[in-house]
PDB file of N, CA and C in Angstrom:
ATOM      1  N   UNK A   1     101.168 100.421 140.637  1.00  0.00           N
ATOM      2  CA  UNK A   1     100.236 100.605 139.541  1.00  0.00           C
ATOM      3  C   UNK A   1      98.839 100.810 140.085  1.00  0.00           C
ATOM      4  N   UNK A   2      98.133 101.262 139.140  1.00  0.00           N
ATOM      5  CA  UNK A   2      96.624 101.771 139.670  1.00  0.00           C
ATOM      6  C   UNK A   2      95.877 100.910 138.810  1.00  0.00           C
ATOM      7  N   UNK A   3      94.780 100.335 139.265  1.00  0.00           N
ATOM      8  CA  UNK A   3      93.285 100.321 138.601  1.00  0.00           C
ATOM      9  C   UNK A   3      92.031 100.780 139.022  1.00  0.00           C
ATOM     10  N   UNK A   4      90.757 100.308 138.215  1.00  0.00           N
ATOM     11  CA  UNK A   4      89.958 101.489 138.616  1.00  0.00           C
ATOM     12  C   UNK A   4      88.799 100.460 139.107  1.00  0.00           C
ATOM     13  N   UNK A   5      87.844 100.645 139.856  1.00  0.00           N
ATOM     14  CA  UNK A   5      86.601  99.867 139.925  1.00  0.00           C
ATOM     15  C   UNK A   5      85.575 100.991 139.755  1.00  0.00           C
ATOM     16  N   UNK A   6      84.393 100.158 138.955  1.00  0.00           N
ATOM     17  CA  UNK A   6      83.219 101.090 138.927  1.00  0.00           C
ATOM     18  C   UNK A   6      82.298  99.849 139.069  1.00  0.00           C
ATOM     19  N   UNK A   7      81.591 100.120 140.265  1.00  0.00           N
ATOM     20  CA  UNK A   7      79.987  99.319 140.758  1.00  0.00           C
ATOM     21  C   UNK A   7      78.681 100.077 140.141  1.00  0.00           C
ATOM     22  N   UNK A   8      77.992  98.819 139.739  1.00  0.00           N
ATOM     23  CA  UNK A   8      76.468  99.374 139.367  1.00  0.00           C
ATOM     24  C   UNK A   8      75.666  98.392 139.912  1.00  0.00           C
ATOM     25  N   UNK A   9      75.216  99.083 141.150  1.00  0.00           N
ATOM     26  CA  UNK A   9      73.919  98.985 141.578  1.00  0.00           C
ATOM     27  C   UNK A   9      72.656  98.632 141.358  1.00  0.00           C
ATOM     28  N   UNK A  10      71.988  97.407 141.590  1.00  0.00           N
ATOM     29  CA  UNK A  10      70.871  97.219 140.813  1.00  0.00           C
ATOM     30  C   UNK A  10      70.157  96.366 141.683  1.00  0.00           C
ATOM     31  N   UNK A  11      68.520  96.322 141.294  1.00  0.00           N
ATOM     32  CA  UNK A  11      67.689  95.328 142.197  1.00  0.00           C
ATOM     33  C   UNK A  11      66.843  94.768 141.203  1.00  0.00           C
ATOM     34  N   UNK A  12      65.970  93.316 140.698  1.00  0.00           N
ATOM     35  CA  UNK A  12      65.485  93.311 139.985  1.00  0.00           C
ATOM     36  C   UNK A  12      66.375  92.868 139.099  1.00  0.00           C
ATOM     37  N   UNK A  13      66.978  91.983 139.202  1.00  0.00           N
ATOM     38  CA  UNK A  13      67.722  91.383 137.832  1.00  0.00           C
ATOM     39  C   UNK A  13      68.351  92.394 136.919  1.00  0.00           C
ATOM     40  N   UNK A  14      68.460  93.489 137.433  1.00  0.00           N
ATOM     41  CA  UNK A  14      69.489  94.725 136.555  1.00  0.00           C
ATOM     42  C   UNK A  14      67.834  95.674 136.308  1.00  0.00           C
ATOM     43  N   UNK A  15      66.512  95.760 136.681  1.00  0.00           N
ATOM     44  CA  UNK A  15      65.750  96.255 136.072  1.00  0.00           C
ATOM     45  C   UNK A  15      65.646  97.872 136.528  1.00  0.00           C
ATOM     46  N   UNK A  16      66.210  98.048 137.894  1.00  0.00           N
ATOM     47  CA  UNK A  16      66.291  99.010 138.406  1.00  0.00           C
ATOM     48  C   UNK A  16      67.310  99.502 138.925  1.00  0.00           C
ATOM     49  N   UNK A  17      68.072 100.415 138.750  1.00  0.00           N
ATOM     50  CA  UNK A  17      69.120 100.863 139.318  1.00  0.00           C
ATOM     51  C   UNK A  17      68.723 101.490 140.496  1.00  0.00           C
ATOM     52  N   UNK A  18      69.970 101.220 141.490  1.00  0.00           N
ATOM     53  CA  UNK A  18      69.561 101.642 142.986  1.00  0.00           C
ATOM     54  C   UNK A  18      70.344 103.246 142.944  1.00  0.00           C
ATOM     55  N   UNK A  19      69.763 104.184 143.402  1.00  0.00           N
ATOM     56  CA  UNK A  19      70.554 105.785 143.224  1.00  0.00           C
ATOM     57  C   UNK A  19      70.886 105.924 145.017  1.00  0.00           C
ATOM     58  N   UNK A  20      71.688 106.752 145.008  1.00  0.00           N
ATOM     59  CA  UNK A  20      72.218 106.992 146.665  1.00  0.00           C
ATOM     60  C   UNK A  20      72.353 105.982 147.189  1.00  0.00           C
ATOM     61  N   UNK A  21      73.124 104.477 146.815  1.00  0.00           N
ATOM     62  CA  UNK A  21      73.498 103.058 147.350  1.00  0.00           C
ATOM     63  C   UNK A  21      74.636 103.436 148.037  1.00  0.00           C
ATOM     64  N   UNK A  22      75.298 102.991 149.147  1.00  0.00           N
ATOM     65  CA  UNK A  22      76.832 103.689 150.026  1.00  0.00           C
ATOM     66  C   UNK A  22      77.207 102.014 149.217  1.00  0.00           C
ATOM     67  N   UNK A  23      78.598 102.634 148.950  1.00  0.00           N
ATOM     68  CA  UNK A  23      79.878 101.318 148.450  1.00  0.00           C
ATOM     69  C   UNK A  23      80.840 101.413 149.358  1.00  0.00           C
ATOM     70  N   UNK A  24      81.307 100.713 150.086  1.00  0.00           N
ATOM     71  CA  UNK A  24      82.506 100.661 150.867  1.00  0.00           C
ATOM     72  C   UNK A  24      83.190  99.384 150.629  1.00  0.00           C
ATOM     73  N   UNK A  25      84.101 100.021 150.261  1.00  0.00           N
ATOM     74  CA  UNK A  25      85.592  99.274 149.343  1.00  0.00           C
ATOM     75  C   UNK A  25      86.602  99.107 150.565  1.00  0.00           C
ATOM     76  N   UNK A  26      87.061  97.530 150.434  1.00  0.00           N
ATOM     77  CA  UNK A  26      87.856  97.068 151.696  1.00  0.00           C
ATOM     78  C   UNK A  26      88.962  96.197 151.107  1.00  0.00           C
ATOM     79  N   UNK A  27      89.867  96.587 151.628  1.00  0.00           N
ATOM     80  CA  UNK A  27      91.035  95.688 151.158  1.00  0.00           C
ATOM     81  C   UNK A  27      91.995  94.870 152.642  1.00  0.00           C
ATOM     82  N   UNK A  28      92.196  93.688 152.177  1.00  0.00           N
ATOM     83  CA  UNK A  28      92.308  92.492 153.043  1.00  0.00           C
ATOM     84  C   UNK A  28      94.113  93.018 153.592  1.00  0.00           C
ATOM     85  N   UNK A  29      93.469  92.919 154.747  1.00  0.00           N
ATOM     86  CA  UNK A  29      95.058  93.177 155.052  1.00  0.00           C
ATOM     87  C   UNK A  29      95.443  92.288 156.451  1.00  0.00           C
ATOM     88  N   UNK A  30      95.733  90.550 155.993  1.00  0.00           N
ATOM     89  CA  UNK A  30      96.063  89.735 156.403  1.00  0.00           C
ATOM     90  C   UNK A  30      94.647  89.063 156.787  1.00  0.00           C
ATOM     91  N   UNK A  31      93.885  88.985 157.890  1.00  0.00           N
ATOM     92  CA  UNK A  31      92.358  88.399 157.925  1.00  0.00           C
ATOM     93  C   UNK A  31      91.448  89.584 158.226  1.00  0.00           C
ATOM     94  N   UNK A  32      92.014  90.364 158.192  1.00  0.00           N
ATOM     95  CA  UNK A  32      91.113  91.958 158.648  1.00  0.00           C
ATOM     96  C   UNK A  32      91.065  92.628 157.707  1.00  0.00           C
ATOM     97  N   UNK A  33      89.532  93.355 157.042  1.00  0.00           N
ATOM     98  CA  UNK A  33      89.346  93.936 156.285  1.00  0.00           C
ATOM     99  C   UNK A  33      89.919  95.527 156.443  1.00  0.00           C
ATOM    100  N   UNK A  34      90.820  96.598 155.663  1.00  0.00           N
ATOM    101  CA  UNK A  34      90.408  97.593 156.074  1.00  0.00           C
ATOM    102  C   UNK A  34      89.494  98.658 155.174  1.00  0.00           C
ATOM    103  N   UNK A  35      88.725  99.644 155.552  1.00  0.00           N
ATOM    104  CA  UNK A  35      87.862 100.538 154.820  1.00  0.00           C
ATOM    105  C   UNK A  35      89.218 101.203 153.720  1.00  0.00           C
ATOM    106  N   UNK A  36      88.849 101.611 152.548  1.00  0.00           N
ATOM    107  CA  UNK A  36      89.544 102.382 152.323  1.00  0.00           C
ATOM    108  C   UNK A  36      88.912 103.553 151.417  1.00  0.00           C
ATOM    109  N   UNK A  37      87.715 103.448 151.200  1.00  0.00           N
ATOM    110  CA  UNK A  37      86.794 104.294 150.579  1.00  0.00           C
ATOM    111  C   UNK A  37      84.964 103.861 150.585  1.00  0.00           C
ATOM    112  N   UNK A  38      84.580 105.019 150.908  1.00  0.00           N
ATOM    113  CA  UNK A  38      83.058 105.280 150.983  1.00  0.00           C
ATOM    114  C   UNK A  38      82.212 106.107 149.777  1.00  0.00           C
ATOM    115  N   UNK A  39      81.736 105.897 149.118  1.00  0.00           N
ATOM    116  CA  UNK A  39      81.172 105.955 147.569  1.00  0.00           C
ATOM    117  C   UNK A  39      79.404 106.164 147.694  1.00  0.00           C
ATOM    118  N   UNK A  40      78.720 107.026 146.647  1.00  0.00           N
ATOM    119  CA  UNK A  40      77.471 106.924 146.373  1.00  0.00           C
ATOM    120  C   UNK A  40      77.103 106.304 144.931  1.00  0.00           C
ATOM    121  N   UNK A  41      76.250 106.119 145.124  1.00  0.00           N
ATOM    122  CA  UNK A  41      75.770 105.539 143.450  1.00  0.00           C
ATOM    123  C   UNK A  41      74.836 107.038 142.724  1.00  0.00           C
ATOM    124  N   UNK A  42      75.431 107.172 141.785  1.00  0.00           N
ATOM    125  CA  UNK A  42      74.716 108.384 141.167  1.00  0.00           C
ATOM    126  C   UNK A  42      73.054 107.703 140.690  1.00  0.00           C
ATOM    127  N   UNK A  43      72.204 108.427 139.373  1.00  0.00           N
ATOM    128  CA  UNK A  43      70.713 107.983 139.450  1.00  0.00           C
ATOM    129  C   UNK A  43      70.782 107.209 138.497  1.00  0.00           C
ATOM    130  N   UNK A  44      72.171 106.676 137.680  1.00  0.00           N
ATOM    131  CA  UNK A  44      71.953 105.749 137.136  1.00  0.00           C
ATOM    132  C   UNK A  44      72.233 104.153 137.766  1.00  0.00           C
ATOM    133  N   UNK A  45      72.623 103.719 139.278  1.00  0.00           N
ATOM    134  CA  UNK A  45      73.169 103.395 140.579  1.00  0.00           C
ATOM    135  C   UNK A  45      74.546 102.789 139.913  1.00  0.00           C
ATOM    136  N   UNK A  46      76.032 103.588 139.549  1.00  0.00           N
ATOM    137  CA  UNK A  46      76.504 102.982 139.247  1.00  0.00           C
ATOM    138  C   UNK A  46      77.548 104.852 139.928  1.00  0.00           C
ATOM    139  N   UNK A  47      78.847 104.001 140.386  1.00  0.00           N
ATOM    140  CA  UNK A  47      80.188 104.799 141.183  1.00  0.00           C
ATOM    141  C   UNK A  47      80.671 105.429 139.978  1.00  0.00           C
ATOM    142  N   UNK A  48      81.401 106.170 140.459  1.00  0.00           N
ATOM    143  CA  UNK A  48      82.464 106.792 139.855  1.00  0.00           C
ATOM    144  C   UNK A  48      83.559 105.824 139.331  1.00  0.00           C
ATOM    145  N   UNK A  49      84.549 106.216 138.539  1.00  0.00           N
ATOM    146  CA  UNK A  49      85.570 105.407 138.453  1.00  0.00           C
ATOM    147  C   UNK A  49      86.117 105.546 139.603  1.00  0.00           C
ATOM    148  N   UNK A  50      86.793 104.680 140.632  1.00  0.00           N
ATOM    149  CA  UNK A  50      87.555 104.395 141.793  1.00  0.00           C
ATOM    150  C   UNK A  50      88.782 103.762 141.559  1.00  0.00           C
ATOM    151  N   UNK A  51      89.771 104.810 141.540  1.00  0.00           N
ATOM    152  CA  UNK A  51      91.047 104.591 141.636  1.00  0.00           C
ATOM    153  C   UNK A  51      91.631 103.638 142.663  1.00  0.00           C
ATOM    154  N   UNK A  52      92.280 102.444 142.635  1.00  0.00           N
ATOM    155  CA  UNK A  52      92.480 101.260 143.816  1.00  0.00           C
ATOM    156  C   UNK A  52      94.421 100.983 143.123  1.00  0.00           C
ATOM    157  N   UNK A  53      94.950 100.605 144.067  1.00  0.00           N
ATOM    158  CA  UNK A  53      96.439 100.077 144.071  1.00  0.00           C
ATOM    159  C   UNK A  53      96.411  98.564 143.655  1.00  0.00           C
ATOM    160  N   UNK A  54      97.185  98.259 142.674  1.00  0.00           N
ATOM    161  CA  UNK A  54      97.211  96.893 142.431  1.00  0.00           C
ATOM    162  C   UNK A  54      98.923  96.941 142.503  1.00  0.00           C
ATOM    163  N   UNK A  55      98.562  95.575 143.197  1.00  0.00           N
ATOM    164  CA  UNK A  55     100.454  95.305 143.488  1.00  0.00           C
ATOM    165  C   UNK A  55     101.319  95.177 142.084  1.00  0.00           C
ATOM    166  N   UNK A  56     102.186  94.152 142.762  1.00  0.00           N
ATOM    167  CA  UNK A  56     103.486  93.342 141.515  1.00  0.00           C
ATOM    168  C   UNK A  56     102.458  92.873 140.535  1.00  0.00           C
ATOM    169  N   UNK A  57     101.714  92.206 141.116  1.00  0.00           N
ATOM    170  CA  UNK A  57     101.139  90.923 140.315  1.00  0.00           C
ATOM    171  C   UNK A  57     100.444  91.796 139.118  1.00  0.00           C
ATOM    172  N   UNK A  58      99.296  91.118 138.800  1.00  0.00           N
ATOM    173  CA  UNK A  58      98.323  91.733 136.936  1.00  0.00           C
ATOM    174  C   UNK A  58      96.934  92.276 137.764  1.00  0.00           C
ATOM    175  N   UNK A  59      96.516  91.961 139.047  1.00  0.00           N
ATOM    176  CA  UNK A  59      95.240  91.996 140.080  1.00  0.00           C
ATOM    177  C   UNK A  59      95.471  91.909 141.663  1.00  0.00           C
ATOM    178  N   UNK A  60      94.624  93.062 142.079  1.00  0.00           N
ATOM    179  CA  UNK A  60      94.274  92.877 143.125  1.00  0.00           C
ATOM    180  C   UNK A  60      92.711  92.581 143.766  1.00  0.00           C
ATOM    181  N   UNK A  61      92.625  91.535 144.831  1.00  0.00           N
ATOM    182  CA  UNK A  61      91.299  91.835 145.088  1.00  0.00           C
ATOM    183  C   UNK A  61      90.874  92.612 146.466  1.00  0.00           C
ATOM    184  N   UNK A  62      89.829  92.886 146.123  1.00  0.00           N
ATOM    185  CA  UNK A  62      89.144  94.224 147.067  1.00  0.00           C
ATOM    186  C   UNK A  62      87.758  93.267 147.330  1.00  0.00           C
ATOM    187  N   UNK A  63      87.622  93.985 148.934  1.00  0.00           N
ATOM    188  CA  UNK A  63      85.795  93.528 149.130  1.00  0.00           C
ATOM    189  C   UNK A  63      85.262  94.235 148.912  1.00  0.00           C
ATOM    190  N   UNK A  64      83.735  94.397 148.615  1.00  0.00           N
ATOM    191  CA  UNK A  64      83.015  95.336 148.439  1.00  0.00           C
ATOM    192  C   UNK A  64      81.288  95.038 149.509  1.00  0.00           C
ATOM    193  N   UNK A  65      81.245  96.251 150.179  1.00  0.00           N
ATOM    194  CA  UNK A  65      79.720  96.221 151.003  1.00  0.00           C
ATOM    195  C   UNK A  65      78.938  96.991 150.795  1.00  0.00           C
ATOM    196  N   UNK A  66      77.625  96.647 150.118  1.00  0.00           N
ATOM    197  CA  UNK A  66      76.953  97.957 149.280  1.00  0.00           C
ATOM    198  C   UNK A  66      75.411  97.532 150.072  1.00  0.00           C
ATOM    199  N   UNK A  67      75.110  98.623 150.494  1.00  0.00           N
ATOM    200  CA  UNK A  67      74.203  98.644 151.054  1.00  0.00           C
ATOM    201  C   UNK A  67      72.815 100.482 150.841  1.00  0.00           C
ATOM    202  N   UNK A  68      71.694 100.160 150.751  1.00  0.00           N
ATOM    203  CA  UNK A  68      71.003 101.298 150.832  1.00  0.00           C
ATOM    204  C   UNK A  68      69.655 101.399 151.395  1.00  0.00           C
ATOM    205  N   UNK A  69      68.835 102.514 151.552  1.00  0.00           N
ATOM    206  CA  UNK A  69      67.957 102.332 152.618  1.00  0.00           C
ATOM    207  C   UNK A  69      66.493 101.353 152.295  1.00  0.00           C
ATOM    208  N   UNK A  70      65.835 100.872 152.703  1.00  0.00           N
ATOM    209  CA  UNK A  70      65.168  99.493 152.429  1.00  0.00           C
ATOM    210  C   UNK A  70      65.512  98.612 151.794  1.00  0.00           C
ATOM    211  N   UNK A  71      66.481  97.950 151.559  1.00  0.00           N
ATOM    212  CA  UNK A  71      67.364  97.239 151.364  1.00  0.00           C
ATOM    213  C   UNK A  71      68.433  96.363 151.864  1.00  0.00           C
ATOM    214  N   UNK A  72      68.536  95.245 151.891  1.00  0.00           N
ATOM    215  CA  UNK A  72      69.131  94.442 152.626  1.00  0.00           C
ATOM    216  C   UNK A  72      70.548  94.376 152.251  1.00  0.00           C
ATOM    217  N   UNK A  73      71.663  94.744 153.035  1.00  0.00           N
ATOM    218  CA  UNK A  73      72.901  94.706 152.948  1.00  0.00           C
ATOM    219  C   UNK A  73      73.535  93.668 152.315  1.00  0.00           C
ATOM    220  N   UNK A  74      74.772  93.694 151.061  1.00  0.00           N
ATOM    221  CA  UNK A  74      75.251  92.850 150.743  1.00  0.00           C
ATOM    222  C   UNK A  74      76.725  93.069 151.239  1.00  0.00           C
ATOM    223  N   UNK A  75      76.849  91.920 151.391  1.00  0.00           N
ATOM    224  CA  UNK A  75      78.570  92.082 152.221  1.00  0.00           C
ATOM    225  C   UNK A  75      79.639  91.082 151.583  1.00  0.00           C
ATOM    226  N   UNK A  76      80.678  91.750 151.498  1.00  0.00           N
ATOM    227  CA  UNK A  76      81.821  91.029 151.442  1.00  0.00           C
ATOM    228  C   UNK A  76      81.751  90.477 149.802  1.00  0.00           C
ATOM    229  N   UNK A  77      81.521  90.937 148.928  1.00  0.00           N
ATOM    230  CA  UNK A  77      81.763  90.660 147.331  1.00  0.00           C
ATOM    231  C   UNK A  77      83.005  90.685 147.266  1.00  0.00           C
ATOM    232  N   UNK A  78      83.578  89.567 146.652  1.00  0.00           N
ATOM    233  CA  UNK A  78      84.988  89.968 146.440  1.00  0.00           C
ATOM    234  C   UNK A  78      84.852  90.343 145.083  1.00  0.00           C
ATOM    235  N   UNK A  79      86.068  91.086 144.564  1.00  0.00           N
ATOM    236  CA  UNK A  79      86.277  91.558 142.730  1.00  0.00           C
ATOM    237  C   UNK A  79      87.365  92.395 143.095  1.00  0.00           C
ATOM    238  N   UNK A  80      87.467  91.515 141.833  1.00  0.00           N
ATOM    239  CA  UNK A  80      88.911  91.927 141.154  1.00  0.00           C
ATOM    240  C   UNK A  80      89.146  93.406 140.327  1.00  0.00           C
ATOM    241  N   UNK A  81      90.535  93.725 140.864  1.00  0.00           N
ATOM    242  CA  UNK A  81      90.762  95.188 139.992  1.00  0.00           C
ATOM    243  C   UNK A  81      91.994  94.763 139.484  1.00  0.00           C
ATOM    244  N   UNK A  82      92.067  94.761 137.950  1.00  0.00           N
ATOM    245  CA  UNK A  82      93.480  94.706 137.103  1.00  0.00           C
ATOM    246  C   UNK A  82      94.034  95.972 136.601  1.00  0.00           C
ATOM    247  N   UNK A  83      95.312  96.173 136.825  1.00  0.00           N
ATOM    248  CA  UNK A  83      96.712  97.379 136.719  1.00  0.00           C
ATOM    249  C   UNK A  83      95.773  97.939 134.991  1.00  0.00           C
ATOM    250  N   UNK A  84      95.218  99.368 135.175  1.00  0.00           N
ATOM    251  CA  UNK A  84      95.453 100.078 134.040  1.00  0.00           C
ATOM    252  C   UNK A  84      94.687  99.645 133.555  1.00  0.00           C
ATOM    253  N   UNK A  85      93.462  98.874 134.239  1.00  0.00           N
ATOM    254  CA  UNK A  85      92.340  98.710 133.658  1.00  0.00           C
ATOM    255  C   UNK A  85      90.518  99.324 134.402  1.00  0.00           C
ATOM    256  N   UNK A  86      89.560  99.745 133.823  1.00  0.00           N
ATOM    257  CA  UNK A  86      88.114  99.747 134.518  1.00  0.00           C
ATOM    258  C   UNK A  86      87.487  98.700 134.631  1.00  0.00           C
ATOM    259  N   UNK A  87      87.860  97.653 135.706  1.00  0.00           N
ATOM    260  CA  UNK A  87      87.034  96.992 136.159  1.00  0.00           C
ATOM    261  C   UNK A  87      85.237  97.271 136.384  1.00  0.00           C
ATOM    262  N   UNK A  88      84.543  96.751 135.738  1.00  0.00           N
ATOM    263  CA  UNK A  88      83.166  97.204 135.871  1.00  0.00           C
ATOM    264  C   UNK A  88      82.119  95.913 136.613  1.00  0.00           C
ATOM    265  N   UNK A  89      81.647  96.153 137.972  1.00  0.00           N
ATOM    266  CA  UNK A  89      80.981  95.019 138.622  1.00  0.00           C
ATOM    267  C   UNK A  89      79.469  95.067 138.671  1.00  0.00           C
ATOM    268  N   UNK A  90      78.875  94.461 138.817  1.00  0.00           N
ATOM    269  CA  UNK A  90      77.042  94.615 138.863  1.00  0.00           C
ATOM    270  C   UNK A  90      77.156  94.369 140.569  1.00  0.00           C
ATOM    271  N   UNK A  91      76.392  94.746 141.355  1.00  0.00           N
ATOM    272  CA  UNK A  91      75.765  93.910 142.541  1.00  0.00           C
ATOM    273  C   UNK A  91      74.494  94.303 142.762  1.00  0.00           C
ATOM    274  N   UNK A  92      73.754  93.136 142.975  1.00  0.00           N
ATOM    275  CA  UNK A  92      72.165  93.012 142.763  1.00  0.00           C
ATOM    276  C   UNK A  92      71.864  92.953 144.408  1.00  0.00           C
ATOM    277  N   UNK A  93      70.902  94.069 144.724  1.00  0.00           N
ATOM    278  CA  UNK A  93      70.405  94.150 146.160  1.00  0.00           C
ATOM    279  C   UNK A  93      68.895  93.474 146.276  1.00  0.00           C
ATOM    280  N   UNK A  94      68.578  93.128 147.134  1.00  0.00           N
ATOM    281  CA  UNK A  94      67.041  92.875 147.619  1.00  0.00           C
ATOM    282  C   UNK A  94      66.293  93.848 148.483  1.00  0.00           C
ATOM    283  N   UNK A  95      64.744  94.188 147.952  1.00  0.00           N
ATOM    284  CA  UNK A  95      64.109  94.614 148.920  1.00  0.00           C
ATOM    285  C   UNK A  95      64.018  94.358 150.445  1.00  0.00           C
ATOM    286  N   UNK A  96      64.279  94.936 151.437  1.00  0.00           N
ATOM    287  CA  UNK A  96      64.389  94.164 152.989  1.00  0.00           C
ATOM    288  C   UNK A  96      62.755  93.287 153.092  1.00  0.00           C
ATOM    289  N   UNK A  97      61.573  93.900 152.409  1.00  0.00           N
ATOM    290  CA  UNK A  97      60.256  93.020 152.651  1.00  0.00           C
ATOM    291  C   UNK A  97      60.432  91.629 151.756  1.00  0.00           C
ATOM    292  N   UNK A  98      61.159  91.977 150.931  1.00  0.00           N
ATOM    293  CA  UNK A  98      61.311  90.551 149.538  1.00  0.00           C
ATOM    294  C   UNK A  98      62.008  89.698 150.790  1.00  0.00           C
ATOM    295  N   UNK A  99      63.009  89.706 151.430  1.00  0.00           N
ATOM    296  CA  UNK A  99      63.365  89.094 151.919  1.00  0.00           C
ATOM    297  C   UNK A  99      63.422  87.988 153.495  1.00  0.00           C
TER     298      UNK A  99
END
């Protein structure tokens, strides 16, 4: 079965959307992450729908590392994608000087 993830990008408590953010979507395969897709954030900072494999079960989880330029990398979000559904996630970045 398939589900879908869509990330939106944001800095500022949701006030600003981040545009051209890279998403790289990782799925756990035993203690090692592997890549399985590389993504932009359009100008509203939010992906495409992203088609992802969900097993037997109702969910799978995926990591997510979203990172863009002056901006401090966020790593390793986990979220969930459920069978036949659009999962929709926020992740909030920081300025690299804010930080």
């Amino acid at each position: 079965m398939k589900g879908y993830l869509r990330i939106h990008v944001h800095t500022a408590s949701g006030l600003f959307p981040v545009k051209n953010a890279i998403v790289e979507i990782y799925r756990l395969s035993g203690s090692k992450p592997v890549k399985i897709i590389s993504v932009l954030t359009d100008e509203n900072g939010c992906t495409k729908n992203i088609p992802l494999e969900v097993g037997t079960g109702l969910y799978e989880v995926y990591c997510v590392d979203t990172m863009a330029g002056g901006f401090v990398k966020k790593e390793k979000s986990e979220m969930n994608v459920y069978a036949n559904t659009v999962s929709v996630h926020s992740v909030e970045i920081i300025l690299e000087e804010a930080a």
